[in-house]
N, C-alpha and C. Protein backbone atom coordinates (compact mmCIF):
# COMPACT_ATOMS: atom_id res chain seq x y z
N UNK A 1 0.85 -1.18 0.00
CA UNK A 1 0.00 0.00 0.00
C UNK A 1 0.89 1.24 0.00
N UNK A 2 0.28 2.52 -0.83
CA UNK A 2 1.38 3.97 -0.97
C UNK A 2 1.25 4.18 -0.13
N UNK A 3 2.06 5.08 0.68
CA UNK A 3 2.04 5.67 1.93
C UNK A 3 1.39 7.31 1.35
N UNK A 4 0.62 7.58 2.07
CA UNK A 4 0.33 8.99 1.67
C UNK A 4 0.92 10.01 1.74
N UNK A 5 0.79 11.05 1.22
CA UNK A 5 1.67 12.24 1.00
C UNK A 5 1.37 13.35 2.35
N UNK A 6 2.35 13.70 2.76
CA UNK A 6 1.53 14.78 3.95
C UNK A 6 1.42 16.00 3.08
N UNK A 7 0.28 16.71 3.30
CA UNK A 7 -0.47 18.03 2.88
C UNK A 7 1.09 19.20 2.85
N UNK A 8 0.82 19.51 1.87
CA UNK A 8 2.02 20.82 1.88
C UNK A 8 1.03 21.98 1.50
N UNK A 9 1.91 22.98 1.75
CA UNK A 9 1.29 24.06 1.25
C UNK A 9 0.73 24.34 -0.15
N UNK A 10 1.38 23.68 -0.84
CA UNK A 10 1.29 24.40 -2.17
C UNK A 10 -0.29 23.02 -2.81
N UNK A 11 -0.46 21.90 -2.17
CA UNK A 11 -1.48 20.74 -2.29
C UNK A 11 -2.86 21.38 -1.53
N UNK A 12 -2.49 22.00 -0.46
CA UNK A 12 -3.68 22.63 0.16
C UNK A 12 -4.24 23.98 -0.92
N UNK A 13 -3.29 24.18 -1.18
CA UNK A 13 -3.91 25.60 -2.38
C UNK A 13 -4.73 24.95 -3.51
N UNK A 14 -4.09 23.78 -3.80
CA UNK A 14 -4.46 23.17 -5.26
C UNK A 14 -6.07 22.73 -4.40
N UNK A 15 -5.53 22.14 -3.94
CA UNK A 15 -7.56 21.44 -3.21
C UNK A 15 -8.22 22.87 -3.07
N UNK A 16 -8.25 23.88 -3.05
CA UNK A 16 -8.88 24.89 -2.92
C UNK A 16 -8.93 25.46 -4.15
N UNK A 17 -8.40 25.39 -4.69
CA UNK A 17 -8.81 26.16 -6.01
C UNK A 17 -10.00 25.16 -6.57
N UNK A 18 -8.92 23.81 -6.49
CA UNK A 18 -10.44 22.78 -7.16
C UNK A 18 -12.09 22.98 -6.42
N UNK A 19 -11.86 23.19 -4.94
CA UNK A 19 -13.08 23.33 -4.61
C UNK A 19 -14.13 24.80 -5.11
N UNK A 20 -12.97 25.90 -5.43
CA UNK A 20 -13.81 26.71 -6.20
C UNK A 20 -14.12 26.65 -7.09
N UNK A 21 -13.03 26.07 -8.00
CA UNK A 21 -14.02 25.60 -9.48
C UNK A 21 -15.44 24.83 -9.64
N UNK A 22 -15.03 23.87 -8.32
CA UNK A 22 -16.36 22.93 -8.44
C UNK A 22 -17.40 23.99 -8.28
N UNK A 23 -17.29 24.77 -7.31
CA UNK A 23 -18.22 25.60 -7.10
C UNK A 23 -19.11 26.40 -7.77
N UNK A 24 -17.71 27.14 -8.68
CA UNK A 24 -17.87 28.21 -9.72
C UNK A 24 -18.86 27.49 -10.94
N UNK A 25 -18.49 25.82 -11.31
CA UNK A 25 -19.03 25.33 -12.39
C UNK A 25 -20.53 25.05 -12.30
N UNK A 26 -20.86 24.38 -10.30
CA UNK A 26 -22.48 24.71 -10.12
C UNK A 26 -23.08 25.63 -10.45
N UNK A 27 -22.51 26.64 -9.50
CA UNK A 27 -23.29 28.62 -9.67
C UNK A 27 -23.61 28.44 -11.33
N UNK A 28 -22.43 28.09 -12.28
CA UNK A 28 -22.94 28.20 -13.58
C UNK A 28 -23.85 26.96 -14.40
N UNK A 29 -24.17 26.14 -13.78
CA UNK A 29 -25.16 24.97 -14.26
C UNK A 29 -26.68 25.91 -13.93
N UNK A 30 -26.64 26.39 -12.33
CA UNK A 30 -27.67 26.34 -12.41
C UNK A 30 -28.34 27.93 -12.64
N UNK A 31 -27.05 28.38 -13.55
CA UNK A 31 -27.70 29.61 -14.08
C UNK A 31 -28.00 29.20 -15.70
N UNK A 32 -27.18 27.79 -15.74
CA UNK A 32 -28.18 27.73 -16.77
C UNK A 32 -29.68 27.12 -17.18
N UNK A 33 -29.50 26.43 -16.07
CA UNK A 33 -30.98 25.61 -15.95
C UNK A 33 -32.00 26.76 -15.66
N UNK A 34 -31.58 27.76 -15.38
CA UNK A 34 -32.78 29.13 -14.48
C UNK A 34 -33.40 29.57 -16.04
N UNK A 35 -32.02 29.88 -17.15
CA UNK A 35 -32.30 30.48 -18.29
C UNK A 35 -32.76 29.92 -19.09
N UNK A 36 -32.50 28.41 -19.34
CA UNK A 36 -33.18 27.60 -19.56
C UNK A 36 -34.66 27.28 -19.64
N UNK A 37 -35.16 27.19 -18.09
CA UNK A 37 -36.39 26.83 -17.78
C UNK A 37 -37.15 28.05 -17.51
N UNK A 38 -36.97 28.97 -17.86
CA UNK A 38 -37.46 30.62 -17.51
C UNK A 38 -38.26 30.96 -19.28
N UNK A 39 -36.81 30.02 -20.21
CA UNK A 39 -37.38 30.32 -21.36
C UNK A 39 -38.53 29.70 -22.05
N UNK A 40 -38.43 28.39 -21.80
CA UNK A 40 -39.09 27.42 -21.95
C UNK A 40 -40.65 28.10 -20.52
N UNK A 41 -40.92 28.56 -19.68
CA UNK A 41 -41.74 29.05 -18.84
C UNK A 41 -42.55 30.44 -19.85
N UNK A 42 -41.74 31.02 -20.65
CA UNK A 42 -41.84 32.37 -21.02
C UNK A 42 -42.91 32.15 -22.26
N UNK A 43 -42.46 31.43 -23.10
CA UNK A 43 -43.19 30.31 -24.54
C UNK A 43 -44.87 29.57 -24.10
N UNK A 44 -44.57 29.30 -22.63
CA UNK A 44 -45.57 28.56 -22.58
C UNK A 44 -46.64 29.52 -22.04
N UNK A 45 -45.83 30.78 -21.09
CA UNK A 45 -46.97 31.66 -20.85
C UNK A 45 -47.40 32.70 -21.82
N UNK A 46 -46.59 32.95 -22.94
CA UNK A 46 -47.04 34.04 -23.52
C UNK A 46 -48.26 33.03 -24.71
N UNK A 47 -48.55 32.13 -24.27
CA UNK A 47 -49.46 30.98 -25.10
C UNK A 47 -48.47 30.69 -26.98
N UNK A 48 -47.59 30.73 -27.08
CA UNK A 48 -46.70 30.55 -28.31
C UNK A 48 -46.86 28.73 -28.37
N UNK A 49 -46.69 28.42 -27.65
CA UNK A 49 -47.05 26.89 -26.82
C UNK A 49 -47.34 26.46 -26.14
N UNK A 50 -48.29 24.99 -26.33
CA UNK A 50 -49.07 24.28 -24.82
C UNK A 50 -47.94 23.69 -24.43
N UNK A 51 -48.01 23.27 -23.16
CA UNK A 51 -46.88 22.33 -22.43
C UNK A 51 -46.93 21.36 -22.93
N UNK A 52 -48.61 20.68 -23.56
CA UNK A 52 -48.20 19.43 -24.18
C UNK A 52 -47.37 19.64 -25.21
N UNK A 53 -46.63 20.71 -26.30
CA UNK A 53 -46.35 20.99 -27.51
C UNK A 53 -44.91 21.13 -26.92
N UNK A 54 -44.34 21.65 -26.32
CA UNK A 54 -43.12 21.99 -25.65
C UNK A 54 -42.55 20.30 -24.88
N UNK A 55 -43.76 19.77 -24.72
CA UNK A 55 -43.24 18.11 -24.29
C UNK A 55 -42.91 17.51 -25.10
N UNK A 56 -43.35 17.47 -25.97
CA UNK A 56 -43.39 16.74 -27.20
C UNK A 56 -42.02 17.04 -28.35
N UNK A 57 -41.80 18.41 -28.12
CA UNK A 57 -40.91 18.66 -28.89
C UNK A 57 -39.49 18.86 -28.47
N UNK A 58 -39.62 18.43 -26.65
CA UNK A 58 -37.95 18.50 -26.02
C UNK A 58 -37.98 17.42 -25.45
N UNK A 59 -38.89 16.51 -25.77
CA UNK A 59 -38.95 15.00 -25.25
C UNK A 59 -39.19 14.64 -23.74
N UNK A 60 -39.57 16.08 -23.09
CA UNK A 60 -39.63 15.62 -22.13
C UNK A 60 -41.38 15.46 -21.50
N UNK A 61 -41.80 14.78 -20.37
CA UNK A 61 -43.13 14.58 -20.29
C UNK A 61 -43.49 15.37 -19.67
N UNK A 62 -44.87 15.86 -19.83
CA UNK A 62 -45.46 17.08 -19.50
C UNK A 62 -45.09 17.51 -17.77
N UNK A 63 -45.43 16.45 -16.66
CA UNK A 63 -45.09 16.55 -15.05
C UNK A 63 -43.42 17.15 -15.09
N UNK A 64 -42.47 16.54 -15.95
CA UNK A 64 -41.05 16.92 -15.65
C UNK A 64 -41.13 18.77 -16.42
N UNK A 65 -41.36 19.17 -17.24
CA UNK A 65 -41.56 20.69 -17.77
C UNK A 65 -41.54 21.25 -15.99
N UNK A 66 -43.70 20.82 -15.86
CA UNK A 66 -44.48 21.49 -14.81
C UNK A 66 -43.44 21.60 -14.18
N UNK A 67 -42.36 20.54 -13.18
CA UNK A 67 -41.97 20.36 -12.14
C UNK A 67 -40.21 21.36 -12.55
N UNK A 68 -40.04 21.20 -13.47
CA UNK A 68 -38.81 22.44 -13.80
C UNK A 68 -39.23 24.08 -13.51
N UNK A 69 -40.33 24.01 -14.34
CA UNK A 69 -40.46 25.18 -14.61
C UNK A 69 -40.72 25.80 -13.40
N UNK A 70 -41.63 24.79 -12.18
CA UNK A 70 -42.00 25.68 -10.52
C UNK A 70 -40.93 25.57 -10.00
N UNK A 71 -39.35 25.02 -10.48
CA UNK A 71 -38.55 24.68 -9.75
C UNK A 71 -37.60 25.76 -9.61
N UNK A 72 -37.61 26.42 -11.02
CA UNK A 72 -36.51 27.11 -11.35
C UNK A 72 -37.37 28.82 -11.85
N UNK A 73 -38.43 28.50 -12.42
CA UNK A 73 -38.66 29.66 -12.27
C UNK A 73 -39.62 30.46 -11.04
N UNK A 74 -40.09 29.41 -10.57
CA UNK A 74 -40.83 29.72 -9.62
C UNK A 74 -42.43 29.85 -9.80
């Protein structure tokens, strides 16, 4: 078995940067899921499309839309 490495300074920086990236890359998922499902929310309220029509045409089933769209847009 490796023996593990003891933490140095310059390994503790690296784990921290990674943990902001991870971070930074959520904050940006779920700004895109907001813009996303805001747009897809926007189509269906300005009546351009029924939810069944917007299901049908992003494959997804009508409950998963509903359940995005109260999720993210509110």
């Amino acid at each position: 078995m490796t023996p593990t490495r003891p933490d140095t300074p310059q390994a503790t920086a690296a784990k921290k940067r990674l943990d902001d990236a991870a971070t930074a890359r959520d904050k940006a998922i779920e700004a895109a899921h907001r813009a996303y499902w805001s747009a897809v929310a926007a189509e269906i309220e300005a009546k351009n499309l029924t939810q069944v029509a917007v299901a049908t045409h992003l494959d997804f089933s009508r409950e998963h839309i509903r359940k995005q769209v109260k999720r993210y847009v509110g």
